[in-house]
Protein backbone atom coordinates (compact mmCIF):
# COMPACT_ATOMS: atom_id res chain seq x y z
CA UNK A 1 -43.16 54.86 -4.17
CA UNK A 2 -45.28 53.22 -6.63
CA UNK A 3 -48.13 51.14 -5.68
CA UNK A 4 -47.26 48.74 -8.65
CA UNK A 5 -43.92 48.63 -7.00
CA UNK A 6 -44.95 48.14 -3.56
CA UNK A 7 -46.79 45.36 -3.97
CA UNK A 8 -44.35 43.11 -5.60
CA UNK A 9 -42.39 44.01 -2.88
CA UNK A 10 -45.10 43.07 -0.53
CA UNK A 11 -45.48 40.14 -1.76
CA UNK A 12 -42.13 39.02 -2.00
CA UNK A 13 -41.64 39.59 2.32
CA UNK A 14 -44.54 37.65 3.04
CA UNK A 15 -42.93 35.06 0.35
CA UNK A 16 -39.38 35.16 2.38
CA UNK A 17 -41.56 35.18 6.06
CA UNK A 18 -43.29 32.46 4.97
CA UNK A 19 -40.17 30.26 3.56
CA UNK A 20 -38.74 31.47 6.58
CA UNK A 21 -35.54 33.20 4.58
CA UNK A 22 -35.40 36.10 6.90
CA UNK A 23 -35.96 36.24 10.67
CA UNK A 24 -40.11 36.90 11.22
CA UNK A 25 -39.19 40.50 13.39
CA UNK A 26 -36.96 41.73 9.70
CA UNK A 27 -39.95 40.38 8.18
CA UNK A 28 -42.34 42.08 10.07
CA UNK A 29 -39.87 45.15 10.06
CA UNK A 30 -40.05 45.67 6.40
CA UNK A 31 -43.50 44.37 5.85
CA UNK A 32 -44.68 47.82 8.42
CA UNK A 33 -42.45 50.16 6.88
CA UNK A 34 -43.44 48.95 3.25
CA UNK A 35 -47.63 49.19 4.22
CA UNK A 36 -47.32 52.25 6.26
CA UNK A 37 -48.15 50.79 9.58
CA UNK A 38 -51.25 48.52 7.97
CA UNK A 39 -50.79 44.74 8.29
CA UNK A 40 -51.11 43.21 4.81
CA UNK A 41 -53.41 40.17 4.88
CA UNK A 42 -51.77 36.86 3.83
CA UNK A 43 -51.92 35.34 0.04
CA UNK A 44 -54.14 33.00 -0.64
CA UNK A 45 -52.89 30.69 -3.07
CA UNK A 46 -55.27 27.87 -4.30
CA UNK A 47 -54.66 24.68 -2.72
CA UNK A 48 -53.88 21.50 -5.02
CA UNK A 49 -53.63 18.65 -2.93
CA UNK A 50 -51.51 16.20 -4.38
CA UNK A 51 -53.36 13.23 -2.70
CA UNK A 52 -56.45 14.23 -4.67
CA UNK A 53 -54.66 14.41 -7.75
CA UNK A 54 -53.09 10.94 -7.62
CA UNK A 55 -56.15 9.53 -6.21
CA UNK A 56 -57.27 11.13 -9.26
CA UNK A 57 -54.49 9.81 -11.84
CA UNK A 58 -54.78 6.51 -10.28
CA UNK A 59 -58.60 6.65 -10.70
CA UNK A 60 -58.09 7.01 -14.12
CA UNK A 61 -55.77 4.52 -14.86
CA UNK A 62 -57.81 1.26 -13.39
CA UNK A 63 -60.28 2.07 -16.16
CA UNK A 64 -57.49 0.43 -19.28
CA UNK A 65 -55.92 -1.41 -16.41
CA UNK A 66 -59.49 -3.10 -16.12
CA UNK A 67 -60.24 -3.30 -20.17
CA UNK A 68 -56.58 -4.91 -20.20
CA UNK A 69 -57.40 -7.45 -17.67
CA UNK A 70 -60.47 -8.28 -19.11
CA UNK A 71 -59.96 -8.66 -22.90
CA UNK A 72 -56.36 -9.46 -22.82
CA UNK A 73 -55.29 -12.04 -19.78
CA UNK A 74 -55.81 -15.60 -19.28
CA UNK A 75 -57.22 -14.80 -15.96
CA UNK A 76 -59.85 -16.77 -14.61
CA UNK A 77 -63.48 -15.05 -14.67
CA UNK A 78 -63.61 -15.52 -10.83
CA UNK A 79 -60.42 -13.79 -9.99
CA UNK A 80 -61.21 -11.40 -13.01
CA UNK A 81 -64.59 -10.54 -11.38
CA UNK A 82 -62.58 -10.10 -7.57
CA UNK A 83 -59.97 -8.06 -9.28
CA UNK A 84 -62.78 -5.50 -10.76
CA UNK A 85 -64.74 -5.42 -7.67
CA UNK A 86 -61.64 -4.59 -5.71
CA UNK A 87 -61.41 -1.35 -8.13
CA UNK A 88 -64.87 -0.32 -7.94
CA UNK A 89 -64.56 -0.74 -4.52
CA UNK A 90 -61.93 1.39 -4.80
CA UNK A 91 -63.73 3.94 -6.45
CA UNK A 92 -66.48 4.14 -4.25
CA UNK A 93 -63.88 4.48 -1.36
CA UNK A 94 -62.37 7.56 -2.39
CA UNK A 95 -65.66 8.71 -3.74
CA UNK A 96 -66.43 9.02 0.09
CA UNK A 97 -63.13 9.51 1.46
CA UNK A 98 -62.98 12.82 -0.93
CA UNK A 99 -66.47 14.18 -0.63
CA UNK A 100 -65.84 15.35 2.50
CA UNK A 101 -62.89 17.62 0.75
CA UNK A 102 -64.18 18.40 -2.38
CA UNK A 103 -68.21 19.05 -3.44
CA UNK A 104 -68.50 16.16 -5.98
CA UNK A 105 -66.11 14.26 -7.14
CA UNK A 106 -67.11 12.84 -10.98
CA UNK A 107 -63.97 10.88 -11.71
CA UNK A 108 -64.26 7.91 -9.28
CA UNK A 109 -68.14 7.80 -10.28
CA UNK A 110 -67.31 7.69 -13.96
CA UNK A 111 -64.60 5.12 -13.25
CA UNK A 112 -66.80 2.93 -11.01
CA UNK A 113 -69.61 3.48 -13.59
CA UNK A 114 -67.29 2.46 -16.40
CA UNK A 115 -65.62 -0.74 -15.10
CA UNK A 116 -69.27 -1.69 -13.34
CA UNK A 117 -69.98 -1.75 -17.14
CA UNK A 118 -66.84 -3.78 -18.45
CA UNK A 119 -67.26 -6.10 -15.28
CA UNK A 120 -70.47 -7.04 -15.87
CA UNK A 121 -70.09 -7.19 -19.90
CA UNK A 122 -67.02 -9.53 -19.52
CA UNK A 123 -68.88 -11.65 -17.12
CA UNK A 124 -72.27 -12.34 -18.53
CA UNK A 125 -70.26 -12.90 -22.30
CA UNK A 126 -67.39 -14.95 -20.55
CA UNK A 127 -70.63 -17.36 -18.69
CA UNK A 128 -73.14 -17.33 -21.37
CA UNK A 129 -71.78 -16.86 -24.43
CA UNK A 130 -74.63 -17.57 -26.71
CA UNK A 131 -77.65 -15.89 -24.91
CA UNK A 132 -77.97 -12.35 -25.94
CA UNK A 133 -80.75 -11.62 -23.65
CA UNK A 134 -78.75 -11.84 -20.11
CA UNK A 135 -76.23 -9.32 -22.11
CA UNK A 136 -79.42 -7.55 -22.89
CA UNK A 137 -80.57 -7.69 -18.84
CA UNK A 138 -76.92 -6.70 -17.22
CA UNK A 139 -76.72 -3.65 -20.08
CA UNK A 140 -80.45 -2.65 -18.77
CA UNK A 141 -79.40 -3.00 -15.10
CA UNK A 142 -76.08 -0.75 -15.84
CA UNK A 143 -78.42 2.14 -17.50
CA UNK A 144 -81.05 1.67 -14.03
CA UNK A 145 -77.32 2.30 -12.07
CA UNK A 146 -76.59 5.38 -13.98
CA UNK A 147 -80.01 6.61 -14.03
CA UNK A 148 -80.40 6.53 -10.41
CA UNK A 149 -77.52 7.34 -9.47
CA UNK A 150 -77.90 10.66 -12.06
CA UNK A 151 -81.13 11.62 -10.70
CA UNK A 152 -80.19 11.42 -6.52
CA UNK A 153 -76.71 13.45 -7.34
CA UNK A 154 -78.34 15.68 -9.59
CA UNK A 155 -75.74 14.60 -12.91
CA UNK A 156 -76.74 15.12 -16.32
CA UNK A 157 -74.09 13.24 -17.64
CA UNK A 158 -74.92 9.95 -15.95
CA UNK A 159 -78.84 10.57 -16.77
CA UNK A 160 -78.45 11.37 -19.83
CA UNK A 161 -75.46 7.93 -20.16
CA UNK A 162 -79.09 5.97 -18.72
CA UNK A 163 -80.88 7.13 -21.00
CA UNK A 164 -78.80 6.96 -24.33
CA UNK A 165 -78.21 3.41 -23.18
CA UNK A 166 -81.11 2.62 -23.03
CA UNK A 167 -82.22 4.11 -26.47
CA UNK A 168 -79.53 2.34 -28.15
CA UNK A 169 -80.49 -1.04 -26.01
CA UNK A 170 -84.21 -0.62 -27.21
CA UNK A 171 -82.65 0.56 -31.42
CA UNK A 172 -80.02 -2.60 -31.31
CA UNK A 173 -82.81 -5.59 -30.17
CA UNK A 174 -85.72 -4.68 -32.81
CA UNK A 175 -83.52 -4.05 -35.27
């Protein structure tokens, strides 16, 4: 028989053994008589776990959910500010919660990073409205956040985020 041929066919008993559509010893039958006696080793197929992926979705979506609470309610500031810390608490919870499953995970980092950012924007302009320079000293304390945290997790993106904000910070004041 063809080797093209007995693969797919293979693959499809290990398919019905593993959806259980034929009894394991017909499975286990036709898988010897198909290899010649040699026990094929089980596909691998590459795990998705749906948690991660609506963690990640969910991640995602608290970054407008957050621009929408902050530039478009009447919301208090106080239970603005509670609301955002709730979601970058949130963010660093599955940051941890995850990292034990997956390497790195950049989207609750850039999500925390990002609503840090429009928390701390939306406070300091909702408080002090006229004084640029505490604007000035929260934007300076974001880019010292994303330049630390760049340089202990070894991310470019978040240095280099530090750094650009900073340059920009330094172009927009004596200018």
């Amino acid at each position: 028989m063809e080797e093209n041929r007995k693969v797919i066919i293979v693959n499809e008993l290990l398919h019905w053994k593993k959806s259980r559509m034929l009894p394991d010893q017909y499975c286990d039958y036709l898988l010897t008589l198909y290899t010649e006696g040699s026990r094929p080793k089980e596909i691998k197929k590459p795990k998705k776990t749906v948690l991660l992926s609506l963690a990640n979705l969910i991640l995602l979506l608290l970054i407008p959910i957050s621009a929408l609470l902050i530039y478009f309610t009447e919301l208090s500031i106080t239970l603005q500010t509670v609301i955002l810390t709730l979601f970058i608490f949130a963010c660093i919870f599955f940051l941890f919660y995850f990292s034990k499953k997956v390497k790195m995970m950049h989207i609750p980092i850039i999500s925390a990073a990002l609503i840090l950012l429009m928390e701390s924007v939306g406070f300091v302009s909702e408080l002090y409205p006229k004084n640029e320079n505490i604007l000035y000293v929260a934007l300076v304390l974001n880019c010292i956040i994303w330049l630390f945290a760049g340089f202990k997790w070894k991310l470019l993106y978040l240095w280099i985020s530090g750094m650009l904000g900073f340059l920009l910070l330094v172009i927009s004041i004596f200018i």
